[in-house]
C-alpha atoms as a PDB file:
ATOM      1  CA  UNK A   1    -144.349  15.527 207.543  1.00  0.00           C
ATOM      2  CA  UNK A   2    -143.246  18.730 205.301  1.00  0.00           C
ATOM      3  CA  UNK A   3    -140.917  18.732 203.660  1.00  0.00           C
ATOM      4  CA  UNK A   4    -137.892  20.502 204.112  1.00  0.00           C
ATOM      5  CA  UNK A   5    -136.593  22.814 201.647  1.00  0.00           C
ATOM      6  CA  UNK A   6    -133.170  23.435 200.473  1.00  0.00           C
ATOM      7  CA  UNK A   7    -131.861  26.328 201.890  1.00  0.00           C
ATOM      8  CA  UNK A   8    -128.290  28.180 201.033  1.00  0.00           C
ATOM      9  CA  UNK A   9    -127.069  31.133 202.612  1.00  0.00           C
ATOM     10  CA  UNK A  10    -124.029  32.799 201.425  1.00  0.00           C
ATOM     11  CA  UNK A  11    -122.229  35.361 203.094  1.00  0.00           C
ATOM     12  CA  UNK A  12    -119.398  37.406 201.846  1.00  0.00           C
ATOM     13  CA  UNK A  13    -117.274  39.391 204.541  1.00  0.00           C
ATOM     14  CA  UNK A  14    -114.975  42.282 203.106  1.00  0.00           C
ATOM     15  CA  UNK A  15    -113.073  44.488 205.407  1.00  0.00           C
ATOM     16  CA  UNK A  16    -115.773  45.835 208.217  1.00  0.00           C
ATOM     17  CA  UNK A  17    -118.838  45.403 205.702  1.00  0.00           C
ATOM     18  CA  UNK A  18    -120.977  42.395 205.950  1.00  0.00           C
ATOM     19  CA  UNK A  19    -123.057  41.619 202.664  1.00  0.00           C
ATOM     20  CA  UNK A  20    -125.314  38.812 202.362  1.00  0.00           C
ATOM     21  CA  UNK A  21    -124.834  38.300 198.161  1.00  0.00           C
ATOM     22  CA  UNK A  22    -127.466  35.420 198.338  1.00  0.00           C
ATOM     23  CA  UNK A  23    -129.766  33.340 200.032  1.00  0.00           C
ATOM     24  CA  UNK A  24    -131.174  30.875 197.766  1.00  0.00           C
ATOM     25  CA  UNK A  25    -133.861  27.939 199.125  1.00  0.00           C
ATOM     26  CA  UNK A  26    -129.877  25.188 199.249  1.00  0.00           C
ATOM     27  CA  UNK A  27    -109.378  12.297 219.241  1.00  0.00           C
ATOM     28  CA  UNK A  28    -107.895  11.955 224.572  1.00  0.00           C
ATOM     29  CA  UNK A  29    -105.670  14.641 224.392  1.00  0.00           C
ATOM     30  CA  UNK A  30    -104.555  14.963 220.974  1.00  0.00           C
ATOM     31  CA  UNK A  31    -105.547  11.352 220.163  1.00  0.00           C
ATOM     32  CA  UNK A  32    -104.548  11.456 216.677  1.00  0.00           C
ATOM     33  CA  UNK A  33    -106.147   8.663 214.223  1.00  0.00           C
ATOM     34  CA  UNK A  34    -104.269   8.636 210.786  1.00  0.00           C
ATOM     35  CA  UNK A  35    -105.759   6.892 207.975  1.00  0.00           C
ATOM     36  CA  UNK A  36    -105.435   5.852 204.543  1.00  0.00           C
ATOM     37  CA  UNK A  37    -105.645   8.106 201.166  1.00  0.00           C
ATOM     38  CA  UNK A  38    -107.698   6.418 198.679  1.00  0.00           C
ATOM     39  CA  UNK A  39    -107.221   6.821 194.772  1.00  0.00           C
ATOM     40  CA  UNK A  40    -110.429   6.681 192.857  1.00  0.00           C
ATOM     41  CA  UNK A  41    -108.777   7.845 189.970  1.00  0.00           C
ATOM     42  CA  UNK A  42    -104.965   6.978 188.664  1.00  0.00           C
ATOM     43  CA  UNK A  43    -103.052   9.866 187.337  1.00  0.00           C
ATOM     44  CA  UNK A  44    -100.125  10.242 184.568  1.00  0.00           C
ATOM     45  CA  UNK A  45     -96.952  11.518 186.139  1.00  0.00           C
ATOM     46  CA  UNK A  46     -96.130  12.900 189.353  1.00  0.00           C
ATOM     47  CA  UNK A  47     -98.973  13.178 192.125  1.00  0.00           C
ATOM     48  CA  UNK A  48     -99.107  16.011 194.160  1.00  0.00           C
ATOM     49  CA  UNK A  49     -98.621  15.006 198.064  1.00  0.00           C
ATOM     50  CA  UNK A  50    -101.585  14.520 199.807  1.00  0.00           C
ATOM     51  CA  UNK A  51    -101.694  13.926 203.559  1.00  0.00           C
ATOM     52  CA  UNK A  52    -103.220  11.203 205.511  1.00  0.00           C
ATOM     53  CA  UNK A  53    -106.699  13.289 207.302  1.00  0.00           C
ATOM     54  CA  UNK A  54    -106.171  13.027 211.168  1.00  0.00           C
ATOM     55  CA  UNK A  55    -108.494  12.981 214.097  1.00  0.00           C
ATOM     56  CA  UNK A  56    -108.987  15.301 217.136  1.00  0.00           C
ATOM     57  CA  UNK A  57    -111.065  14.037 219.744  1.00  0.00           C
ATOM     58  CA  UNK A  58    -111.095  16.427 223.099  1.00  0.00           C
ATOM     59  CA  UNK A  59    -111.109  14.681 225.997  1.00  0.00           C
ATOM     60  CA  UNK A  60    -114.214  13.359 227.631  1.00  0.00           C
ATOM     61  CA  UNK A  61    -116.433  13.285 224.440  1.00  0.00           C
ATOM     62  CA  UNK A  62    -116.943   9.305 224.341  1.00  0.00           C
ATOM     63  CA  UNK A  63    -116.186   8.851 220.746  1.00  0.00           C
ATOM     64  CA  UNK A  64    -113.041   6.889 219.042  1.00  0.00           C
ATOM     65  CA  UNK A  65    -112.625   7.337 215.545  1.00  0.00           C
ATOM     66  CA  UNK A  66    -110.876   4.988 212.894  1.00  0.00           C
ATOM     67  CA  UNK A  67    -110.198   3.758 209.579  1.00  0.00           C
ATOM     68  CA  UNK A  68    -110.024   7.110 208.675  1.00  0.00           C
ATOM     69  CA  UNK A  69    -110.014   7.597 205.002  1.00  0.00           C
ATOM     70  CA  UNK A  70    -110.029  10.877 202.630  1.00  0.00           C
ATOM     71  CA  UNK A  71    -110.694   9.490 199.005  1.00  0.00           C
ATOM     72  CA  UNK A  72    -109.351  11.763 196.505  1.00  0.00           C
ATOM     73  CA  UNK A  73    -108.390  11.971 192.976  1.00  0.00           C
ATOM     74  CA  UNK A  74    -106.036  14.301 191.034  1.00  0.00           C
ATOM     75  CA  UNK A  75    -107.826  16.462 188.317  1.00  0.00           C
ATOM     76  CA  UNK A  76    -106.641  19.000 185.435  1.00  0.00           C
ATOM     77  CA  UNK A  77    -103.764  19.645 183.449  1.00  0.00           C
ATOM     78  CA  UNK A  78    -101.289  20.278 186.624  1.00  0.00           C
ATOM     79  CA  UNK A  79    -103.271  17.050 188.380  1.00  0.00           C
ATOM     80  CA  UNK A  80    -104.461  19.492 191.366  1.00  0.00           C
ATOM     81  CA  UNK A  81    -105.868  16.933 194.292  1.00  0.00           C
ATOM     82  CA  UNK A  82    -109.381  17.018 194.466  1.00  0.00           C
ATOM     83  CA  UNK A  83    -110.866  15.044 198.093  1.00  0.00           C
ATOM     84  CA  UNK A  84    -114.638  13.723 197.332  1.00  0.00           C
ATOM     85  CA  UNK A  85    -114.994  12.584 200.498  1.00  0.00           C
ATOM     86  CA  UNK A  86    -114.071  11.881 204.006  1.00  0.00           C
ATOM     87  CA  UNK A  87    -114.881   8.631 205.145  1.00  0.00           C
ATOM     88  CA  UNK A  88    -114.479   6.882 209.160  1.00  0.00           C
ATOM     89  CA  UNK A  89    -116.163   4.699 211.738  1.00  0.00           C
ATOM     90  CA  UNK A  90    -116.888   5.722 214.873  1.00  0.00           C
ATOM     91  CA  UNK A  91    -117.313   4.079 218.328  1.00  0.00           C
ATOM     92  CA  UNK A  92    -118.118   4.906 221.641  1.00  0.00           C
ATOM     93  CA  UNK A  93    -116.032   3.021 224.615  1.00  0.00           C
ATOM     94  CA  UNK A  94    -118.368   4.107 227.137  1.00  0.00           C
ATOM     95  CA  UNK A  95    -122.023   2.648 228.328  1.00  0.00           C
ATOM     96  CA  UNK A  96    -123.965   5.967 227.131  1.00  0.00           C
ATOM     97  CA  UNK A  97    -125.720   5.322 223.727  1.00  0.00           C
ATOM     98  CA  UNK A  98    -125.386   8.329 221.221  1.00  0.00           C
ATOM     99  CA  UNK A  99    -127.907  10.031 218.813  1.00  0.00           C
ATOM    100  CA  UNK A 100    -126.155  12.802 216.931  1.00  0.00           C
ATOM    101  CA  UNK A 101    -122.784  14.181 216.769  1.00  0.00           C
ATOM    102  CA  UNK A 102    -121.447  17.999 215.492  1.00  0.00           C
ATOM    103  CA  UNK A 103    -118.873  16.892 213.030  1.00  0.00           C
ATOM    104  CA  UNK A 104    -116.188  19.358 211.664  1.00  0.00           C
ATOM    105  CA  UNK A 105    -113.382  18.983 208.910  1.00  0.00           C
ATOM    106  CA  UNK A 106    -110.606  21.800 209.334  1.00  0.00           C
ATOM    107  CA  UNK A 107    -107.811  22.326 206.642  1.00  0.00           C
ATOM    108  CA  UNK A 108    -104.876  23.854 206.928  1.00  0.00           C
ATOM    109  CA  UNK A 109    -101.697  24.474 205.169  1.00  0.00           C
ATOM    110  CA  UNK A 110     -98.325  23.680 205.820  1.00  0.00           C
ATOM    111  CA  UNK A 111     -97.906  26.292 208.178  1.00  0.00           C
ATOM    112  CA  UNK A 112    -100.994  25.651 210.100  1.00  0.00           C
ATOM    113  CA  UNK A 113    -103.139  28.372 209.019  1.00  0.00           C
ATOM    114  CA  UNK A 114    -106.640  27.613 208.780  1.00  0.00           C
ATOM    115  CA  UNK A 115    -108.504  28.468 205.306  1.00  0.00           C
ATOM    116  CA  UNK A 116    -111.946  26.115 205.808  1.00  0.00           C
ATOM    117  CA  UNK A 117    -114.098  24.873 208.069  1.00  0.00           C
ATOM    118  CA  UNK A 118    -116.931  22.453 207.499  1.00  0.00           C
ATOM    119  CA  UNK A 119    -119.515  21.288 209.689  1.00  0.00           C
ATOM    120  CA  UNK A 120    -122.447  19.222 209.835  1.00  0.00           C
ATOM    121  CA  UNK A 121    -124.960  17.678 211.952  1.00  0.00           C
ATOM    122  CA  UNK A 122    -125.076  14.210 211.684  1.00  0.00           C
ATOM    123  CA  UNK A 123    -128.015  11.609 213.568  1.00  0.00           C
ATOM    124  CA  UNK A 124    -126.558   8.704 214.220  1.00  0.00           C
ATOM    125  CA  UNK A 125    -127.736   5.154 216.575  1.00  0.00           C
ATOM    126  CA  UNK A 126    -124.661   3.972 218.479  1.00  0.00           C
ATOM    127  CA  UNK A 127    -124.856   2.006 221.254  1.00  0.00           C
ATOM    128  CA  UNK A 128    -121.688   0.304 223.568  1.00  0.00           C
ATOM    129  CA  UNK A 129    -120.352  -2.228 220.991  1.00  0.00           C
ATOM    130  CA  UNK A 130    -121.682  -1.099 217.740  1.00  0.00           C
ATOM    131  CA  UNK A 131    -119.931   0.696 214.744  1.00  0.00           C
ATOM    132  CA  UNK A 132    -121.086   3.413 212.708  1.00  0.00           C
ATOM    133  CA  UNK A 133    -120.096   4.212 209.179  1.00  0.00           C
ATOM    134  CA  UNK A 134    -119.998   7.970 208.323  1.00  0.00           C
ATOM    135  CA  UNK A 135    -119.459   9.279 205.002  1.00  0.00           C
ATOM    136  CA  UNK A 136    -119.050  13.405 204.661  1.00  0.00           C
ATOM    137  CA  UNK A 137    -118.568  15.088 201.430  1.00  0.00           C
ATOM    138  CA  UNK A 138    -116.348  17.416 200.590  1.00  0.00           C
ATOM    139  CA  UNK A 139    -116.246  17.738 197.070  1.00  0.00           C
ATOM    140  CA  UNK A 140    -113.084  20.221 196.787  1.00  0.00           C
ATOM    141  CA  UNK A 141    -109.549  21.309 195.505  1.00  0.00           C
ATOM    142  CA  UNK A 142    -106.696  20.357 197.943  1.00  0.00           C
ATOM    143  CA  UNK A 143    -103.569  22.320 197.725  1.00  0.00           C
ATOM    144  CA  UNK A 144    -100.686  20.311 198.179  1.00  0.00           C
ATOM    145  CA  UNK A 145     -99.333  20.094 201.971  1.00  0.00           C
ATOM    146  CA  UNK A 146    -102.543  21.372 203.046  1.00  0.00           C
ATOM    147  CA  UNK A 147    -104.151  18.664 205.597  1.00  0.00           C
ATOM    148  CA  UNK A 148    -107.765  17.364 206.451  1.00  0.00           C
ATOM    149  CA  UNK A 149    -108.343  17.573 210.544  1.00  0.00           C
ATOM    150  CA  UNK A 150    -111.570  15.729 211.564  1.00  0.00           C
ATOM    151  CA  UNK A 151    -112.764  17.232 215.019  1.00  0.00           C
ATOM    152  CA  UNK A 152    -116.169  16.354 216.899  1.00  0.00           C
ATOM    153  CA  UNK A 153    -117.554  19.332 219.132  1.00  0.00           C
ATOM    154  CA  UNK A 154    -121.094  17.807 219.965  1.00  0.00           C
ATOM    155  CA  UNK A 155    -122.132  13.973 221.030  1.00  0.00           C
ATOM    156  CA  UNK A 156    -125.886  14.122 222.142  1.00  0.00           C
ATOM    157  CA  UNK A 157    -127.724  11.295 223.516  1.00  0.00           C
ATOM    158  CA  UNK A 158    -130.990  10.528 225.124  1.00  0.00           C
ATOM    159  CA  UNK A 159    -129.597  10.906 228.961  1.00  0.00           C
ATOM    160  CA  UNK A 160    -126.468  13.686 227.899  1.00  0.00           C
ATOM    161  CA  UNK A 161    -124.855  15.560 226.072  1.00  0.00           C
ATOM    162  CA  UNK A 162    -120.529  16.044 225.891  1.00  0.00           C
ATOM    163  CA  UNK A 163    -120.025  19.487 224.520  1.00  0.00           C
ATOM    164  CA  UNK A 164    -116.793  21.694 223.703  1.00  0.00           C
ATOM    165  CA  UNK A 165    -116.393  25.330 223.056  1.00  0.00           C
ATOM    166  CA  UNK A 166    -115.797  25.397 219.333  1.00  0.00           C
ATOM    167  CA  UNK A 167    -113.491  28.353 219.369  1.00  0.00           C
ATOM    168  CA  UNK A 168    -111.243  25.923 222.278  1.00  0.00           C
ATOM    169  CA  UNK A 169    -111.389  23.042 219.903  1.00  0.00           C
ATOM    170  CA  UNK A 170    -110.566  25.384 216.727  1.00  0.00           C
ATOM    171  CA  UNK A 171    -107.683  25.977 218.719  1.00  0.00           C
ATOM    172  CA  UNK A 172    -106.285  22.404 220.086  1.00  0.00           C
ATOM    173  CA  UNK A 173    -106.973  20.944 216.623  1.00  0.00           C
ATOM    174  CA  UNK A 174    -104.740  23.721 215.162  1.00  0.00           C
ATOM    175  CA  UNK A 175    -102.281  22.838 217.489  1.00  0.00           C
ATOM    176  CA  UNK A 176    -102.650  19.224 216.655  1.00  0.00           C
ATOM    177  CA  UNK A 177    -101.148  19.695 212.978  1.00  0.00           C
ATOM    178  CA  UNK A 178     -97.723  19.560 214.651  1.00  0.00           C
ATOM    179  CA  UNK A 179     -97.233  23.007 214.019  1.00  0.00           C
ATOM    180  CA  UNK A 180     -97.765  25.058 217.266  1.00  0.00           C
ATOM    181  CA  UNK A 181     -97.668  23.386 221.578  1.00  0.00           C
ATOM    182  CA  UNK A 182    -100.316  22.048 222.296  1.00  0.00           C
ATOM    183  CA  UNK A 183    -103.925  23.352 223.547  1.00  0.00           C
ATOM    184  CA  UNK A 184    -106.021  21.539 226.405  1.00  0.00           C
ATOM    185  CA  UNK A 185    -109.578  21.292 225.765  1.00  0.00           C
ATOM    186  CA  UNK A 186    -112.035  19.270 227.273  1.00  0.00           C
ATOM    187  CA  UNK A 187    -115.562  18.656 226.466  1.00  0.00           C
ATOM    188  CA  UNK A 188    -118.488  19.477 229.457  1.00  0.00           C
ATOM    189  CA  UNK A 189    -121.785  17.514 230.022  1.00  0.00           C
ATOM    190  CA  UNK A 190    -124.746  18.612 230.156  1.00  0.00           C
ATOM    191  CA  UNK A 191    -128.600  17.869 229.883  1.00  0.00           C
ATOM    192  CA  UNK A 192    -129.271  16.403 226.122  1.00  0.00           C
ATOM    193  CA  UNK A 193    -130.503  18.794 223.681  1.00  0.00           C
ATOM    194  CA  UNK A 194    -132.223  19.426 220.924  1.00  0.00           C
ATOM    195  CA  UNK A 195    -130.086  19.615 217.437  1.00  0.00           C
ATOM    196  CA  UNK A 196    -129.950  22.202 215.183  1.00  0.00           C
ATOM    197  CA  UNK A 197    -132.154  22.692 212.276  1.00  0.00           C
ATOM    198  CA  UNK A 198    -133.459  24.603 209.589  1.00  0.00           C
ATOM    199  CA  UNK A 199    -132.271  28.899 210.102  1.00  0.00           C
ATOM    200  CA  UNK A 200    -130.495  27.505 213.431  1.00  0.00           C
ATOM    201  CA  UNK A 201    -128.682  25.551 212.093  1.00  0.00           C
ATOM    202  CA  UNK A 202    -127.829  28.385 209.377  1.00  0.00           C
ATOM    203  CA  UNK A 203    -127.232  31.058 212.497  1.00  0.00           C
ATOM    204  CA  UNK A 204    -125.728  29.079 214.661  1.00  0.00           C
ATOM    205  CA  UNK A 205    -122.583  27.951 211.799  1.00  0.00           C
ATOM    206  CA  UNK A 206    -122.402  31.626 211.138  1.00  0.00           C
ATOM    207  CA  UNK A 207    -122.188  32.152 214.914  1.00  0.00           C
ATOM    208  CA  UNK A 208    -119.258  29.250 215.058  1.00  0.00           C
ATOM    209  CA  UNK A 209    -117.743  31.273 211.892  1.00  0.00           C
ATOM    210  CA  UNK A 210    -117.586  34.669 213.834  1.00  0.00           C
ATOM    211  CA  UNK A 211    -116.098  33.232 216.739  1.00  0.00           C
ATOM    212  CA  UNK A 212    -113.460  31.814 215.020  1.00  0.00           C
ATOM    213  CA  UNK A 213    -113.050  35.240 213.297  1.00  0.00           C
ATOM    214  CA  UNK A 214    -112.187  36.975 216.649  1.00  0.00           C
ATOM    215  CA  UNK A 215    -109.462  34.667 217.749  1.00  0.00           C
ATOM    216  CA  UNK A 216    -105.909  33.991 216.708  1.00  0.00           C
ATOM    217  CA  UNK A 217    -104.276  36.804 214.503  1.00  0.00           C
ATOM    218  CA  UNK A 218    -108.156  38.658 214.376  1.00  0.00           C
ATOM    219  CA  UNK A 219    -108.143  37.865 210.484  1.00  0.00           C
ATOM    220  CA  UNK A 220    -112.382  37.528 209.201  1.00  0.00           C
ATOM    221  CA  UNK A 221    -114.394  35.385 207.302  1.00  0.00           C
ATOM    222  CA  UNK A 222    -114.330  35.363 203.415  1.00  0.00           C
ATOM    223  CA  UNK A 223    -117.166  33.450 202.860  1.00  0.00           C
ATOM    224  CA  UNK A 224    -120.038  31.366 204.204  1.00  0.00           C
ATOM    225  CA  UNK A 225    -122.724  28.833 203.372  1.00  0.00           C
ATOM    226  CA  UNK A 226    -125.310  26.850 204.908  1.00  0.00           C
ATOM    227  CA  UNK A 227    -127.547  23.752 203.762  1.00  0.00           C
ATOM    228  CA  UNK A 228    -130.151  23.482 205.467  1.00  0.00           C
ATOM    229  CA  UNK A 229    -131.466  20.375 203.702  1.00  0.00           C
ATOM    230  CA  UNK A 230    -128.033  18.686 204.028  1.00  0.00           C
ATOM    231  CA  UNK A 231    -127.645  20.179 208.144  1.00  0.00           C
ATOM    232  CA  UNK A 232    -124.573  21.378 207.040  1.00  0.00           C
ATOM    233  CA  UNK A 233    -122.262  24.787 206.754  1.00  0.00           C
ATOM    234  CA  UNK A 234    -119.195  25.858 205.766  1.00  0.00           C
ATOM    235  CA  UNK A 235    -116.816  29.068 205.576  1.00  0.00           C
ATOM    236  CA  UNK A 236    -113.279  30.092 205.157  1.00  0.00           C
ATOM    237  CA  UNK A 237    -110.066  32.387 205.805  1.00  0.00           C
ATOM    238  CA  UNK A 238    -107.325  33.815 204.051  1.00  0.00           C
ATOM    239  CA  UNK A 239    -105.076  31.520 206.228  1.00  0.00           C
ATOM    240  CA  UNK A 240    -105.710  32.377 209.566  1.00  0.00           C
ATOM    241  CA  UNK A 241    -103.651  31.907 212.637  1.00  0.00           C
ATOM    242  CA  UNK A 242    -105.242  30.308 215.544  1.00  0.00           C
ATOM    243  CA  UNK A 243    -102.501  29.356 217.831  1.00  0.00           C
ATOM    244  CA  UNK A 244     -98.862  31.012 217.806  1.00  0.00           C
END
């Protein structure tokens, strides 16, 4: 088997000019799930607030999250949040066994404007009665009243696949903060299908990135990166509106 090689793309949008700087080889109708925020590290003095992460879920993906847990620590002089990683268990309810799922952490800030996405492609063997433990890093600065919005767009399995538009679930998790009415979105099935990989995976993040940069208040992407080794991606926004 070769092996794969690290692959990092990063994309830097300004205004109406796209320039690649470098490319180096690097819950259910707003079924909420709220879980606990873990302290790996005590700090002196007052901690900044950090939210519980929630969980968006559209309906008819066959997925329940819970336990949901964002373990963070406060770093620096002014004790800025910092959230290592996201960490859940995941069931299914229903008889269909699952393979992979599209997993996606959105944060926004008190207002509920969106300034990251992250996504990732995670394999995964659950069957009707089993657990799995999932573990995504994050590895980042968390403003305080900014929030952590675990969202699932793909579940694929050997006999389906439950699949939402990820501009529609953008949307209904934005909504889901609280801060706008909410957005119905529902996931469609289809025949299963094969996951993305290597420069798909890359293209196909960038793709989700774009989308997102045509809807809401029409604001574009800052920035972008992919993993290819990791089957991951993630980009960002000067606070965009999805959902007034």
């Amino acid at each position: 088997m070769k092996r794969l090689r690290s692959v990092t793309l990063f994309i830097t949008i300004a205004s109406l000019a796209v320039t690649v700087v470098t490319a180096t080889v690097a819950f259910n109708k707003r079924a909420l799930s709220t879980g606990r925020v873990g302290s790996a590290k005590e700090s002196q003095g007052a901690s900044p607030v950090v939210l519980a992460p929630q969980a968006f879920v559209p309906d008819g993906l066959p997925i329940v999250f819970s336990d949901l847990n964002a373990v963070t620590e406060n770093r620096g002089d002014n004790k800025q949040a910092f959230v290592s990683v996201l960490q859940f268990q995941v069931v299914t309810p229903g008889s269909d066994q699952l393979t992979s799922l599209n997993l996606m952490v959105f944060e926004f800030d008190s207002e509920g404007k969106l300034w990251r996405v992250d996504g990732w492609v995670r394999p995964i063997d659950l069957s009707p009665g089993k657990t799995a433990e999932i573990t995504l890093p994050l590895e980042r600065r968390l403003p305080n009243g900014n929030r952590l919005m675990l969202g699932v767009e793909r579940a694929n399995g050997p006999a389906r696949q439950w699949e939402t538009d990820f501009a529609d679930l953008a949307r209904s998790v934005a909504a889901a903060t609280g801060s706008h009415p909410l957005v119905n979105t529902a996931a469609k099935q289809g025949q299963p299908a094969e996951d993305d990989s290597g420069a798909s995976l890359c293209a196909n993040g960038y793709r989700r990135a774009l989308a997102l940069a045509q809807a809401g208040d029409g604001s574009g992407v800052t920035s972008y990166t992919c993993n290819q080794h990791e089957r991951s991606y993630q980009f960002s926004f000067n606070g965009k509106v999805l959902v007034r």
